[in-house]
C-alpha atoms as a PDB file:
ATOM      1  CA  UNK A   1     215.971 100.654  97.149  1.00  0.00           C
ATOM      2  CA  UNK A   2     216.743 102.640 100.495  1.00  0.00           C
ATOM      3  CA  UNK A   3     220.976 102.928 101.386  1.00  0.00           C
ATOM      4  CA  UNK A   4     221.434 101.803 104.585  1.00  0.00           C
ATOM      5  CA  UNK A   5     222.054 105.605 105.740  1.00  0.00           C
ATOM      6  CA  UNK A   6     218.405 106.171 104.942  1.00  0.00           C
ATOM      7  CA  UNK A   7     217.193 103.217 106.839  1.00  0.00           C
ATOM      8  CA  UNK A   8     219.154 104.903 109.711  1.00  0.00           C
ATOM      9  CA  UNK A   9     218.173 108.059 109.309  1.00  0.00           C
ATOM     10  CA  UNK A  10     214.470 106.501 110.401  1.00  0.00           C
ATOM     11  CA  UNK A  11     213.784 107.685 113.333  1.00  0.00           C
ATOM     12  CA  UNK A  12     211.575 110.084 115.601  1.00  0.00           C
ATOM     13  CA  UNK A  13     207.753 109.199 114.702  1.00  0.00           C
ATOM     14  CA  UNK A  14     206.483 105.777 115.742  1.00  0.00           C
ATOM     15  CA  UNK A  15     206.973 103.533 112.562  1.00  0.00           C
ATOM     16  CA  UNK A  16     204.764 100.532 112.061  1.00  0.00           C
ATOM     17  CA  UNK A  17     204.486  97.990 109.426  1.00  0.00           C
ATOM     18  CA  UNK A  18     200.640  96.089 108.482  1.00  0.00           C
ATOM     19  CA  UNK A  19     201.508  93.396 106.825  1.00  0.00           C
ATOM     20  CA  UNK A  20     198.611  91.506 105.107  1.00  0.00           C
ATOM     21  CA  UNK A  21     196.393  94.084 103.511  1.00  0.00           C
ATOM     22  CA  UNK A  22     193.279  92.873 103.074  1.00  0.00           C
ATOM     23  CA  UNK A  23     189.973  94.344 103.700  1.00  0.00           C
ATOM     24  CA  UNK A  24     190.433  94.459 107.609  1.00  0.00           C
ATOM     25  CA  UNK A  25     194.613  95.420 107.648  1.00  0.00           C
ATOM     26  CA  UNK A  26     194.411  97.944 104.481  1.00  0.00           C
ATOM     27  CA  UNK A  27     191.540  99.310 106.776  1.00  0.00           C
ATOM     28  CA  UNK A  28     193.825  99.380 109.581  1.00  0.00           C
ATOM     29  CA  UNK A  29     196.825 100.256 107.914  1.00  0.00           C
ATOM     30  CA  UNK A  30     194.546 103.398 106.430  1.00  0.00           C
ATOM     31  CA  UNK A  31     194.075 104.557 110.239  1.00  0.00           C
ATOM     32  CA  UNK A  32     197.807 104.376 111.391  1.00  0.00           C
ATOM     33  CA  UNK A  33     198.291 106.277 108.743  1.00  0.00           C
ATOM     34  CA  UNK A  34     195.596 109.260 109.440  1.00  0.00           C
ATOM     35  CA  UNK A  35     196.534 109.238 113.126  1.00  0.00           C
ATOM     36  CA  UNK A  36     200.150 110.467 112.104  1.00  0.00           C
ATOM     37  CA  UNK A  37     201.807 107.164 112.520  1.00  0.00           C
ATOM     38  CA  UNK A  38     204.461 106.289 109.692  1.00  0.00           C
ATOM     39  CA  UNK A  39     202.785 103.474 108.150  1.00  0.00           C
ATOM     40  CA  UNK A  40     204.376 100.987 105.838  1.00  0.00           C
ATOM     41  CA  UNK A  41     201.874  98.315 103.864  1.00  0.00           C
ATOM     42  CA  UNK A  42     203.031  94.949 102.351  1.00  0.00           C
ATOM     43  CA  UNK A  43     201.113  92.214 100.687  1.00  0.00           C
ATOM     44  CA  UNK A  44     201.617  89.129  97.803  1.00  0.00           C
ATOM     45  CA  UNK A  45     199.282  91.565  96.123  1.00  0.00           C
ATOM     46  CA  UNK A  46     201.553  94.242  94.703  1.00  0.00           C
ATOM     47  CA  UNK A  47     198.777  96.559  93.761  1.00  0.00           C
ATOM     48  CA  UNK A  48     197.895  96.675  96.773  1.00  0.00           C
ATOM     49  CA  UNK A  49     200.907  98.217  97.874  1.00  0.00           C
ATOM     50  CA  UNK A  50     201.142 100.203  95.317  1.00  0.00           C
ATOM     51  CA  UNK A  51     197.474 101.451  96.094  1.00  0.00           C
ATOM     52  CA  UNK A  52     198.626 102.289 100.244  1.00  0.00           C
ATOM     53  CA  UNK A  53     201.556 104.074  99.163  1.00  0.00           C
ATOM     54  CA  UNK A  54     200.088 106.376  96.592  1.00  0.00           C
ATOM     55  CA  UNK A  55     197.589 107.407  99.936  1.00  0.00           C
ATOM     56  CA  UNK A  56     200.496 107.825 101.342  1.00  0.00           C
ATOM     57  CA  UNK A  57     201.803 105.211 103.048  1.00  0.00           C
ATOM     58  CA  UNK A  58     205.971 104.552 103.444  1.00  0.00           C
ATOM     59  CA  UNK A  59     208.014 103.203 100.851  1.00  0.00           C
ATOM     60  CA  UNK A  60     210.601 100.689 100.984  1.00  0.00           C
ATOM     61  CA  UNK A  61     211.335  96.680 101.607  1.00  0.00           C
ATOM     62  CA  UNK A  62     210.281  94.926 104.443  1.00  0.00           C
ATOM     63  CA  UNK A  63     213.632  93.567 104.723  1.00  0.00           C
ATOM     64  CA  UNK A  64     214.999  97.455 104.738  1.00  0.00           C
ATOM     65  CA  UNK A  65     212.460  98.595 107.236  1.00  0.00           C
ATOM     66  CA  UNK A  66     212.318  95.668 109.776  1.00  0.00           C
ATOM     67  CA  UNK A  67     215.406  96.935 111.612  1.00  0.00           C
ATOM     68  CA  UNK A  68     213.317 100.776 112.378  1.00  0.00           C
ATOM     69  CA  UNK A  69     210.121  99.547 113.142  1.00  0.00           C
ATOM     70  CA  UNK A  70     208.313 100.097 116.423  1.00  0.00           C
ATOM     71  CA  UNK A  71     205.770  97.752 115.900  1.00  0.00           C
ATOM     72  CA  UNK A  72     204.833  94.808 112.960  1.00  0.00           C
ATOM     73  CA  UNK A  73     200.814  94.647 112.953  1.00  0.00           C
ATOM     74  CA  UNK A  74     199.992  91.025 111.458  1.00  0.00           C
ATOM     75  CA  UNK A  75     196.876  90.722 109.592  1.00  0.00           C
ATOM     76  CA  UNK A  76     196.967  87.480 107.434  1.00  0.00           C
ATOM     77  CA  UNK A  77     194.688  84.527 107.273  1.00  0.00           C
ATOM     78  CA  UNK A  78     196.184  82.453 109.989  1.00  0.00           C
ATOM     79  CA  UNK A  79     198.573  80.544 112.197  1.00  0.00           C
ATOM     80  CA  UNK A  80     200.630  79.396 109.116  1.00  0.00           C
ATOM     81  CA  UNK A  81     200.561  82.414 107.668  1.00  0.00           C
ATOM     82  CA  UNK A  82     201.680  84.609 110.755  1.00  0.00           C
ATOM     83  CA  UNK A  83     204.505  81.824 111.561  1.00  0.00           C
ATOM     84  CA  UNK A  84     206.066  82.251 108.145  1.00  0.00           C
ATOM     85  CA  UNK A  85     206.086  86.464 108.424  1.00  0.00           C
ATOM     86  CA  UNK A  86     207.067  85.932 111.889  1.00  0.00           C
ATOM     87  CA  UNK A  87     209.903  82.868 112.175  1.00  0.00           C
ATOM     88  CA  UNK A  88     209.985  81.925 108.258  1.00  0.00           C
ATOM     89  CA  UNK A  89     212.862  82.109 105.835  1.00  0.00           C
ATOM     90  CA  UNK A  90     212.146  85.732 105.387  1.00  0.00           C
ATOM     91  CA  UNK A  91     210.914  86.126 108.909  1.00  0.00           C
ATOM     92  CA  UNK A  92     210.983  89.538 110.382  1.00  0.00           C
ATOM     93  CA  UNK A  93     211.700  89.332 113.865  1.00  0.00           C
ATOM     94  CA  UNK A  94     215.549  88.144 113.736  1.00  0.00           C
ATOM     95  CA  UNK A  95     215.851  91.469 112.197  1.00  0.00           C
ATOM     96  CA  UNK A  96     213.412  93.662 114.730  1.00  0.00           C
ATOM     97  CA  UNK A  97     214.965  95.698 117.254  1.00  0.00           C
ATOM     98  CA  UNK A  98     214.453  94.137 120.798  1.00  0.00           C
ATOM     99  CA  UNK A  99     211.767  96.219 122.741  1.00  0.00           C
ATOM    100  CA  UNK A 100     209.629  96.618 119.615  1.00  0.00           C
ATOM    101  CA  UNK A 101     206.446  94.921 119.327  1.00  0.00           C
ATOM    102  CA  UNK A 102     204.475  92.526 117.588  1.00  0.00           C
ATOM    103  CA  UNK A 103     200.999  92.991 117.007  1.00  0.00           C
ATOM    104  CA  UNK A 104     198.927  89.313 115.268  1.00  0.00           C
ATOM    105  CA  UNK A 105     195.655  89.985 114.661  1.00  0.00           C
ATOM    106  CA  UNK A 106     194.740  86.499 112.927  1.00  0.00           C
ATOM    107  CA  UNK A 107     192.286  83.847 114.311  1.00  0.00           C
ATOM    108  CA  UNK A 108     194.482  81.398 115.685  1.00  0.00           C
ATOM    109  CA  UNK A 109     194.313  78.883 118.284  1.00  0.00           C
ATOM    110  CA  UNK A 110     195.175  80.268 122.006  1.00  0.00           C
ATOM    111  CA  UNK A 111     197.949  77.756 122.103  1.00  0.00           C
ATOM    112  CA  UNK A 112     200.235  78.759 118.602  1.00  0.00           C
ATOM    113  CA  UNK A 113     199.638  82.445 120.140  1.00  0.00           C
ATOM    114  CA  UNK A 114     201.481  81.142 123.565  1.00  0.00           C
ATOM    115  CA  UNK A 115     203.793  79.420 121.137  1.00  0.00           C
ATOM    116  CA  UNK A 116     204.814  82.559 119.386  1.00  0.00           C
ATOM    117  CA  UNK A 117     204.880  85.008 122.060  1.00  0.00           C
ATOM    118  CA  UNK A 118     207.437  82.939 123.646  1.00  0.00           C
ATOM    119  CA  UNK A 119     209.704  82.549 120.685  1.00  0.00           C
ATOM    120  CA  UNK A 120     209.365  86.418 120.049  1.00  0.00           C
ATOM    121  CA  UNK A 121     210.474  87.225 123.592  1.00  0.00           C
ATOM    122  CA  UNK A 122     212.912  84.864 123.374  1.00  0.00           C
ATOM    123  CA  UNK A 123     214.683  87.047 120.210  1.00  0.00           C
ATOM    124  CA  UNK A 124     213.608  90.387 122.599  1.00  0.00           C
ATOM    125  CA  UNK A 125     210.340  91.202 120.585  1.00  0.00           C
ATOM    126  CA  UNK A 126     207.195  92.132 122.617  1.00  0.00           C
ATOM    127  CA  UNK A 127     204.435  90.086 121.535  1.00  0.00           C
ATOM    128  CA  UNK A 128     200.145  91.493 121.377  1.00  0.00           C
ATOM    129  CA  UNK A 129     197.681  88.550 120.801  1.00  0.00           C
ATOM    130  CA  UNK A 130     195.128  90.923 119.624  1.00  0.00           C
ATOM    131  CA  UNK A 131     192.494  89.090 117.339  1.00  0.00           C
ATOM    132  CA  UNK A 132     190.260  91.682 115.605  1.00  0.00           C
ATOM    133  CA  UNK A 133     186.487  92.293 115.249  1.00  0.00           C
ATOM    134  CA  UNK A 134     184.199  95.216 113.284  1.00  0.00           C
ATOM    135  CA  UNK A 135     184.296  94.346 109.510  1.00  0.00           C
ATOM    136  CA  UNK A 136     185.930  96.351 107.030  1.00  0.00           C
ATOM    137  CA  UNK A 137     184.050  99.413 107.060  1.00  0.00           C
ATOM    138  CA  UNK A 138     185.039  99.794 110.779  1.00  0.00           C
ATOM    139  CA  UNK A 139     188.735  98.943 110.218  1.00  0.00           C
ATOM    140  CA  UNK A 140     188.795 101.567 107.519  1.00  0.00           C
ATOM    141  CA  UNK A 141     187.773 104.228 110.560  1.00  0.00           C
ATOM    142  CA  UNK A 142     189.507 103.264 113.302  1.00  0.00           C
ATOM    143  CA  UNK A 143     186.282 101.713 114.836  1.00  0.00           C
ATOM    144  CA  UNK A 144     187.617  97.822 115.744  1.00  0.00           C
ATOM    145  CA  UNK A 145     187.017  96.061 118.783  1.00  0.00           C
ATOM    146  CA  UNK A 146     190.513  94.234 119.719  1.00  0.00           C
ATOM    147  CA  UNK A 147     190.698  91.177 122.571  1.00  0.00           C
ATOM    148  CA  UNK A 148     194.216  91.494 123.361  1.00  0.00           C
ATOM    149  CA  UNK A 149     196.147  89.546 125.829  1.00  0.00           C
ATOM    150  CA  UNK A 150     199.982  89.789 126.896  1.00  0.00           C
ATOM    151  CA  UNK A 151     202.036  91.507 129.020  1.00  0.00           C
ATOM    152  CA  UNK A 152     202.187  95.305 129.898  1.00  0.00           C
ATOM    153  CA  UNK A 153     205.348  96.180 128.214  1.00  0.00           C
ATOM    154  CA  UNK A 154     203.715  94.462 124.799  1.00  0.00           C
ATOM    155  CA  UNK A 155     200.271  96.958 125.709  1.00  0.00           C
ATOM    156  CA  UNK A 156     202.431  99.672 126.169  1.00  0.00           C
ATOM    157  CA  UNK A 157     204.936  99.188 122.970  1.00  0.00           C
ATOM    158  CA  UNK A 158     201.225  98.332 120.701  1.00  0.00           C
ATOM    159  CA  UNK A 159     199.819 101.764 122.003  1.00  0.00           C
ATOM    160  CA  UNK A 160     199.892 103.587 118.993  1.00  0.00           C
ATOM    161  CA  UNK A 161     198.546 101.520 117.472  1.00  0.00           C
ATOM    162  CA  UNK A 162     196.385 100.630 118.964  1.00  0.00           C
ATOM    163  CA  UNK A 163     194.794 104.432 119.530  1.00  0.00           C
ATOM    164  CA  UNK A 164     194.717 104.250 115.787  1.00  0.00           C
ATOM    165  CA  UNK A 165     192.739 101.326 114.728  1.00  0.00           C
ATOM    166  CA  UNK A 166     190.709 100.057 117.345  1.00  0.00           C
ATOM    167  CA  UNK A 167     187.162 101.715 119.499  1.00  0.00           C
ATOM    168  CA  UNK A 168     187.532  99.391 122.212  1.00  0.00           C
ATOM    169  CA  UNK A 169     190.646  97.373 123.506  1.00  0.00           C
ATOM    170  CA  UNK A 170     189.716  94.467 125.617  1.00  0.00           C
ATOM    171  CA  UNK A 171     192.666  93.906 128.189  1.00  0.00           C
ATOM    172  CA  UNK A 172     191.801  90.254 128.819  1.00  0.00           C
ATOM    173  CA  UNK A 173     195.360  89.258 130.532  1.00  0.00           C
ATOM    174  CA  UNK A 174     199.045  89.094 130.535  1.00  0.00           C
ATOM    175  CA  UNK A 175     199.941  86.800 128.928  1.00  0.00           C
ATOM    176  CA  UNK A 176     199.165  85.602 124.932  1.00  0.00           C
ATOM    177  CA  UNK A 177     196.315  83.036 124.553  1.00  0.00           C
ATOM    178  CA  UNK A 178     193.391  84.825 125.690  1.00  0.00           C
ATOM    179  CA  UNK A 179     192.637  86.980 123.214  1.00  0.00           C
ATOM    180  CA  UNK A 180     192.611  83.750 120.805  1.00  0.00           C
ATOM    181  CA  UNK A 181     190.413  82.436 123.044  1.00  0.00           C
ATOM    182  CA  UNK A 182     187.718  85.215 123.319  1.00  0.00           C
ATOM    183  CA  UNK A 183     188.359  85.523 119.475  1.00  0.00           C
ATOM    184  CA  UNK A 184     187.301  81.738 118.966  1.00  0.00           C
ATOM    185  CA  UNK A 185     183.955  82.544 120.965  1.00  0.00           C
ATOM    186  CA  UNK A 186     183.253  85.525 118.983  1.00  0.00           C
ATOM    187  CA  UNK A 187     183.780  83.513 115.681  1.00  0.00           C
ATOM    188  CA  UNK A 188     181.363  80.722 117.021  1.00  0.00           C
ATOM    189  CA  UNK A 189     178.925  83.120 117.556  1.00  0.00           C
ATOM    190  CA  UNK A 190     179.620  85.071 114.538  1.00  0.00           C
ATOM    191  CA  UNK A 191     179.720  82.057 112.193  1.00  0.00           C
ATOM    192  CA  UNK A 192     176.489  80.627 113.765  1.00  0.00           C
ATOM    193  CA  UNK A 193     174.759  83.686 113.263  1.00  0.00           C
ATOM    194  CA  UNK A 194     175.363  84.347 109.831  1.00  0.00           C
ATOM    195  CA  UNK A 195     174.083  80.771 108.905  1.00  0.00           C
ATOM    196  CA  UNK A 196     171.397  81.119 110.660  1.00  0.00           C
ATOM    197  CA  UNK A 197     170.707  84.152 109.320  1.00  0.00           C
ATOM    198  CA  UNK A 198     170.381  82.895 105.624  1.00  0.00           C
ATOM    199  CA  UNK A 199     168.998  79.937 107.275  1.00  0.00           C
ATOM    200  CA  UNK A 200     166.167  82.301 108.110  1.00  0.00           C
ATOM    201  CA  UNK A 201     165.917  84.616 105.493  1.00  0.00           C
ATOM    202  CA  UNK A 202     165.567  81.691 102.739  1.00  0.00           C
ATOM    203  CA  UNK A 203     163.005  80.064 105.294  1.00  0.00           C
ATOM    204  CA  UNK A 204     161.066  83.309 104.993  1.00  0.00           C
ATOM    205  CA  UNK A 205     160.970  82.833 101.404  1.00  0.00           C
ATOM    206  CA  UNK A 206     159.161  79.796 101.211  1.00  0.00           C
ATOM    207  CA  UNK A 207     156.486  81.216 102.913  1.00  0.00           C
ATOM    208  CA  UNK A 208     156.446  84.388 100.908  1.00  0.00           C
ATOM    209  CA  UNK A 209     158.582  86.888 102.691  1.00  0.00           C
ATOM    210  CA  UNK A 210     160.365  88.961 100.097  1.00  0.00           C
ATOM    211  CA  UNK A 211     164.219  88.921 101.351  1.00  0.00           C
ATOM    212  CA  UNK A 212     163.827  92.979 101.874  1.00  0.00           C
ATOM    213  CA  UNK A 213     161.116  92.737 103.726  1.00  0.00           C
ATOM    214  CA  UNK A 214     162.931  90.309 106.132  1.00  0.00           C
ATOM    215  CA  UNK A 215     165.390  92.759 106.843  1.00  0.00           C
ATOM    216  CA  UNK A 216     162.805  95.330 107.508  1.00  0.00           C
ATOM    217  CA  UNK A 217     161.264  94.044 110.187  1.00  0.00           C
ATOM    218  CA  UNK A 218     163.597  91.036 111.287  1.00  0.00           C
ATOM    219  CA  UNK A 219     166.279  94.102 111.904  1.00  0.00           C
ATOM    220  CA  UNK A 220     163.814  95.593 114.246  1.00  0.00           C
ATOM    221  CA  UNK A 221     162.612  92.783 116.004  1.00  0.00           C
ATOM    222  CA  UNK A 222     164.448  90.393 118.950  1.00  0.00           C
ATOM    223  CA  UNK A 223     165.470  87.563 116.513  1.00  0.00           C
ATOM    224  CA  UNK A 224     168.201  90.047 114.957  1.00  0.00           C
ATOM    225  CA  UNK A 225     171.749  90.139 115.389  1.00  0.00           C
ATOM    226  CA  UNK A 226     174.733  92.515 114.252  1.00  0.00           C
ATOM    227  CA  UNK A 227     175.699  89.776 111.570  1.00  0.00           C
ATOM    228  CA  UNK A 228     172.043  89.835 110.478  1.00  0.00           C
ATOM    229  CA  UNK A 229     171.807  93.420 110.215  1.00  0.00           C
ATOM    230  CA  UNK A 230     175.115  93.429 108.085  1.00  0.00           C
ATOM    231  CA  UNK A 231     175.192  90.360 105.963  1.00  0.00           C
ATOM    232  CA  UNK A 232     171.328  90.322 104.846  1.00  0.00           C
ATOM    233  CA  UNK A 233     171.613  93.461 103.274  1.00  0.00           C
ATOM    234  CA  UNK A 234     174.232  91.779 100.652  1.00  0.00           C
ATOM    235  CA  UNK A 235     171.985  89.384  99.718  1.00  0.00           C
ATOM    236  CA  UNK A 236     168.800  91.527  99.375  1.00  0.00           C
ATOM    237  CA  UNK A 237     171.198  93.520  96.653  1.00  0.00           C
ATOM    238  CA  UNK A 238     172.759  90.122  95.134  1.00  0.00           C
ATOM    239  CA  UNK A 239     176.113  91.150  96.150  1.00  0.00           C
ATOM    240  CA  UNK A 240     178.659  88.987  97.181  1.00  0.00           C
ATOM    241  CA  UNK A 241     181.458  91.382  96.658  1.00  0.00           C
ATOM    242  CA  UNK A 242     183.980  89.422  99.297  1.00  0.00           C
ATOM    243  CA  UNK A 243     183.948  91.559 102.274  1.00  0.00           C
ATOM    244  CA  UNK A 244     184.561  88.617 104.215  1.00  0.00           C
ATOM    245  CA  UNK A 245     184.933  85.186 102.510  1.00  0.00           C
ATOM    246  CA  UNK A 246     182.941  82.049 102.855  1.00  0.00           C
ATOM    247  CA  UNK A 247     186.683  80.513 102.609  1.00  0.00           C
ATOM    248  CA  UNK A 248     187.306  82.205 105.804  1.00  0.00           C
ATOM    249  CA  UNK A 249     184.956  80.001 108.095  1.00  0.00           C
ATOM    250  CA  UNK A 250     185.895  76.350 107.414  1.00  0.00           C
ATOM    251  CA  UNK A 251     188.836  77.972 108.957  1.00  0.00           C
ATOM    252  CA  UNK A 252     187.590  79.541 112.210  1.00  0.00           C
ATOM    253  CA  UNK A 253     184.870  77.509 112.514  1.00  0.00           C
ATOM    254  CA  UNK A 254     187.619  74.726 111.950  1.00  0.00           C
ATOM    255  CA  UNK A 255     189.681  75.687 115.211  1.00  0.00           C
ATOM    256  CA  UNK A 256     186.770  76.391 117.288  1.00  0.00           C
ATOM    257  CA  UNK A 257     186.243  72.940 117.141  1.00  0.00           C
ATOM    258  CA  UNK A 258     189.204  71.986 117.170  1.00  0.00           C
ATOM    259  CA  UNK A 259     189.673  74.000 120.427  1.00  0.00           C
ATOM    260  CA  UNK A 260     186.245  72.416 121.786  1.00  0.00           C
ATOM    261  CA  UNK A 261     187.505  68.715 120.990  1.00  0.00           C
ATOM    262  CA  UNK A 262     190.605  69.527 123.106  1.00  0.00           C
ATOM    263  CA  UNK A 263     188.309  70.982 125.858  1.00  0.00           C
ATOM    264  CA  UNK A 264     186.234  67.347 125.406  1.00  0.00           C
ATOM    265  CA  UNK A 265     183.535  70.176 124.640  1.00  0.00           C
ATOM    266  CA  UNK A 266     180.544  69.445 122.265  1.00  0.00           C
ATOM    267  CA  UNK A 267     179.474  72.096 119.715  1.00  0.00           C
ATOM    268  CA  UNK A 268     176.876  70.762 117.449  1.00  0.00           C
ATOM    269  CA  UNK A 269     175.699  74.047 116.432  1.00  0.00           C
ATOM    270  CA  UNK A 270     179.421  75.205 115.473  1.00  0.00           C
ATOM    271  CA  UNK A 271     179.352  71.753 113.506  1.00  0.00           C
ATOM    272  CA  UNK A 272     176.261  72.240 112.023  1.00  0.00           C
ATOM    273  CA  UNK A 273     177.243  75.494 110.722  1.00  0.00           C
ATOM    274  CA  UNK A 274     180.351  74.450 109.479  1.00  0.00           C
ATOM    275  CA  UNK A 275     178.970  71.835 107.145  1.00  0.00           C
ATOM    276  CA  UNK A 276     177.196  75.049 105.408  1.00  0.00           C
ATOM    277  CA  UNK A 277     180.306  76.819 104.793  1.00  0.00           C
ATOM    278  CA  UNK A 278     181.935  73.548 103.393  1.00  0.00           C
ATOM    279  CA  UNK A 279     179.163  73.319 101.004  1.00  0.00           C
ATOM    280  CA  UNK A 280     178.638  76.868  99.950  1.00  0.00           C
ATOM    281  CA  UNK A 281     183.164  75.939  98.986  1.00  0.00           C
ATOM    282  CA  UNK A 282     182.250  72.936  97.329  1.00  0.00           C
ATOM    283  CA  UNK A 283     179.780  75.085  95.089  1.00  0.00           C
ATOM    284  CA  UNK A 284     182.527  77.234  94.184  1.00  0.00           C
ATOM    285  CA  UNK A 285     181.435  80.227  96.483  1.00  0.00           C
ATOM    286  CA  UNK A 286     184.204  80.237  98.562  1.00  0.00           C
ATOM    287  CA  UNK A 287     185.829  83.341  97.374  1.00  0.00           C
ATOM    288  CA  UNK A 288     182.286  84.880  97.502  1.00  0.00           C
ATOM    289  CA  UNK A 289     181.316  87.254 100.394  1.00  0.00           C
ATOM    290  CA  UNK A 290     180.067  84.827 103.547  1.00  0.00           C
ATOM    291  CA  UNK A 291     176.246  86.090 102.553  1.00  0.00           C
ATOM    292  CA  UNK A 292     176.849  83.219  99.424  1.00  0.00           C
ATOM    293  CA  UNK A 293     176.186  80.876 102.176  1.00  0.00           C
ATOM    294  CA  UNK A 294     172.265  81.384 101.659  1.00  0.00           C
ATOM    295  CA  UNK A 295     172.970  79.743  97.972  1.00  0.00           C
ATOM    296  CA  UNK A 296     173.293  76.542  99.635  1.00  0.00           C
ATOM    297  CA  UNK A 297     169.976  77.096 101.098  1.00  0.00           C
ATOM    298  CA  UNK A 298     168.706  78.382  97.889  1.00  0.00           C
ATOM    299  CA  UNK A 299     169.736  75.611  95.887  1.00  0.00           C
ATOM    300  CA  UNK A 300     168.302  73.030  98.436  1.00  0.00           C
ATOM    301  CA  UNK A 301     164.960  74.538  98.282  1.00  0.00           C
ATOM    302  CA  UNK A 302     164.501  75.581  94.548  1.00  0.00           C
ATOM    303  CA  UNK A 303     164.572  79.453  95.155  1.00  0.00           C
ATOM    304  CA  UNK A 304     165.641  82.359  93.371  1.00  0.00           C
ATOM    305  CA  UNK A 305     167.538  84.569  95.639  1.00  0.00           C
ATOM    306  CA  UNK A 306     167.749  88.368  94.012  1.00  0.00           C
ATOM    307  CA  UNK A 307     170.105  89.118  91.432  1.00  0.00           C
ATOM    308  CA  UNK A 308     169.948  85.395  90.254  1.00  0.00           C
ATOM    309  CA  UNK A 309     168.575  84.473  86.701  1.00  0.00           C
END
C-alpha cells in the first residue's frame, strides 16, 4: 500500500496506466514500458498483474495512482466495460487530474465515444477515441495502427503514448466518434474476411486441397487478405490458442449493424457473417481463437480439420 507522500512524490516521467491487459493492452502496456514511460497494468486477472510488474511495470492501486497519472489507456472489451472504469462506482476519472488524458481503445459505437468524451471534459479529462488494429504480436512491438479522433489538446496529452504503442496514428478529426466509426469499418471488413476465409479454406477441402496447401498458394495469389494470411495458419496447426476470440465478433459485428440499421444501411454480408460467429458460440468455441469459426464449416460438411480426431 503506497502513503499518500509516495503517491506525491510521483512525479517527473510521464505516468500511464493500461487498464485491461489482454493480449492487445499487455502488448501495449509492454511498449510504454520499453519506451521509458512509467507504466502501471491492472486487470480482474491478478496474475496478470502480477506477470507486468515482475517485467517491470509500476506497483500500486489504481485508486492510489489515479490522482498522478498523465494518461489512463483503456483496453477492455467494450462500451460497458470502458463506462464502468471510466464513470462507475470505482470510476477513475473523478479522481484524474484535469489536463490528463484518456486514451479508449475498445470497439464501441461512434455515439457512446461522443457520450464519454463529453462527460470526461466535463470533469477536465482530455478524452482519445483511439480504437486499435495489428493483433497481438504487433501490440507486443509497438507496431499498431490507431484511428483516433478528438481534439488537439487530447492528441497532444496521448503523445507518449502514443509514440510507444502504435506504427501509424490516423488523425481522423477533432472531435470523438470517428475513430469508432473507421474502427466499425475495419471490423466489417475484418470479420467478413476471416469467415470467408474458413469459408474458403474448408471449401478447398472438399475438393481435395490440403488446408497447407491453401495457404501456400492462396497467400500468394489475389484472393488473399491480411486476416487470411494470419488466421489460416492457426488452423493448418490446429491451434486455437485465443489470440483473438470468436466471443469477440457477435460483439463488433453486433454494433456494425447496429450502426448500419441506424444509418437505414443494409449489410447482408456483415449479417451473414455474424450468424457464423453465433454458431461457432453456440458450439462452445467461443473462447477459442476466431480461426474455430472454420469448425462450423467443418461440422456442416463432415470434415476433419487438422489436429481433430
Amino acid at each position: 500500500m503506497l502513503s499518500l507522500n509516495e503517491v506525491h512524490e510521483m512525479t517527473g516521467p510521464f505516468r500511464t496506466a493500461v487498464i485491461g491487459l489482454g493480449s492487445m493492452g499487455y502488448g501495449i502496456a509492454q511498449s510504454c514500458l520499453r519506451d521509458g514511460l512509467v507504466t502501471h497494468g491492472f486487470d480482474v486477472v491478478p496474475s496478470q498483474v502480477e506477470r507486468f510488474q515482475c517485467e517491470g511495470g509500476a506497483a500500486g492501486s489504481l485508486h492510489e495512482i489515479a490522482r498522478v497519472l498523465d494518461a489512463a489507456v483503456i483496453v477492455v472489451l467494450n462500451a460497458e466495460q470502458t463506462e464502468e472504469v471510466l464513470f462507475g462506482d470505482k470510476g477513475i476519472v473523478p479522481e484524474m487530474r484535469k489536463g490528463s488524458v484518456v486514451m479508449a481503445c475498445a470497439t464501441v459505437p461512434p455515439q457512446f465515444a461522443r457520450d464519454m468524451e463529453a462527460r470526461c471534459n466535463a470533469a477536465g479529462i482530455h478524452y482519445l477515441d483511439a480504437p486499435i488494429s495489428g493483433g497481438s504480436a504487433r501490440a507486443a512491438t509497438g507496431q499498431l495502427s490507431v484511428m483516433a479522433s478528438g481534439s488537439a489538446d487530447a492528441f497532444t496529452a496521448a503523445r507518449p503514448v502514443l509514440d510507444a504503442a502504435a506504427e501509424t496514428v490516423f488523425e481522423l478529426g477533432d472531435a470523438a466518434g470517428a475513430g469508432s466509426a473507421m474502427k466499425a469499418v475495419n471490423q466489417l471488413l475484418a470479420g467478413v474476411h476471416i469467415a470467408t476465409m474458413a469459408e474458403a479454406l474448408t471449401f478447398g477441402m472438399t475438393q481435395g486441397v490440403a488446408p497447407e496447401k491453401f495457404v501456400e498458394v492462396i497467400s500468394q495469389c489475389a484472393g488473399t487478405s491480411w486476416m487470411l494470411e494470419n488466421r489460416a495458419p492457426h488452423i493448418v496447426a490446429g491451434d486455437y490458442t485465443p489470440l483473438s476470440q470468436v466471443n469477440i465478433w457477435p460483439k463488433d459485428l453486433g454494433i456494425v449493424l447496429d450502426i448500419a440499421k441506424s444509418a437505414s444501411f443494409s449489410a447482408p454480408i456483415t449479417a451473414a457473417a455474424l450468424q457464423q460467429y453465433l454458431a461457432a458460440a453456440g458450439m462452445g468455441l467461443g473462447r477459442e481463437d476466431d480461426a474455430a469459426v472454420a469448425k462450423v464449416y467443418a461440422r456442416n460438411a463432415g470434415l476433419t480439420l487438422p489436429g481433430d480426431a
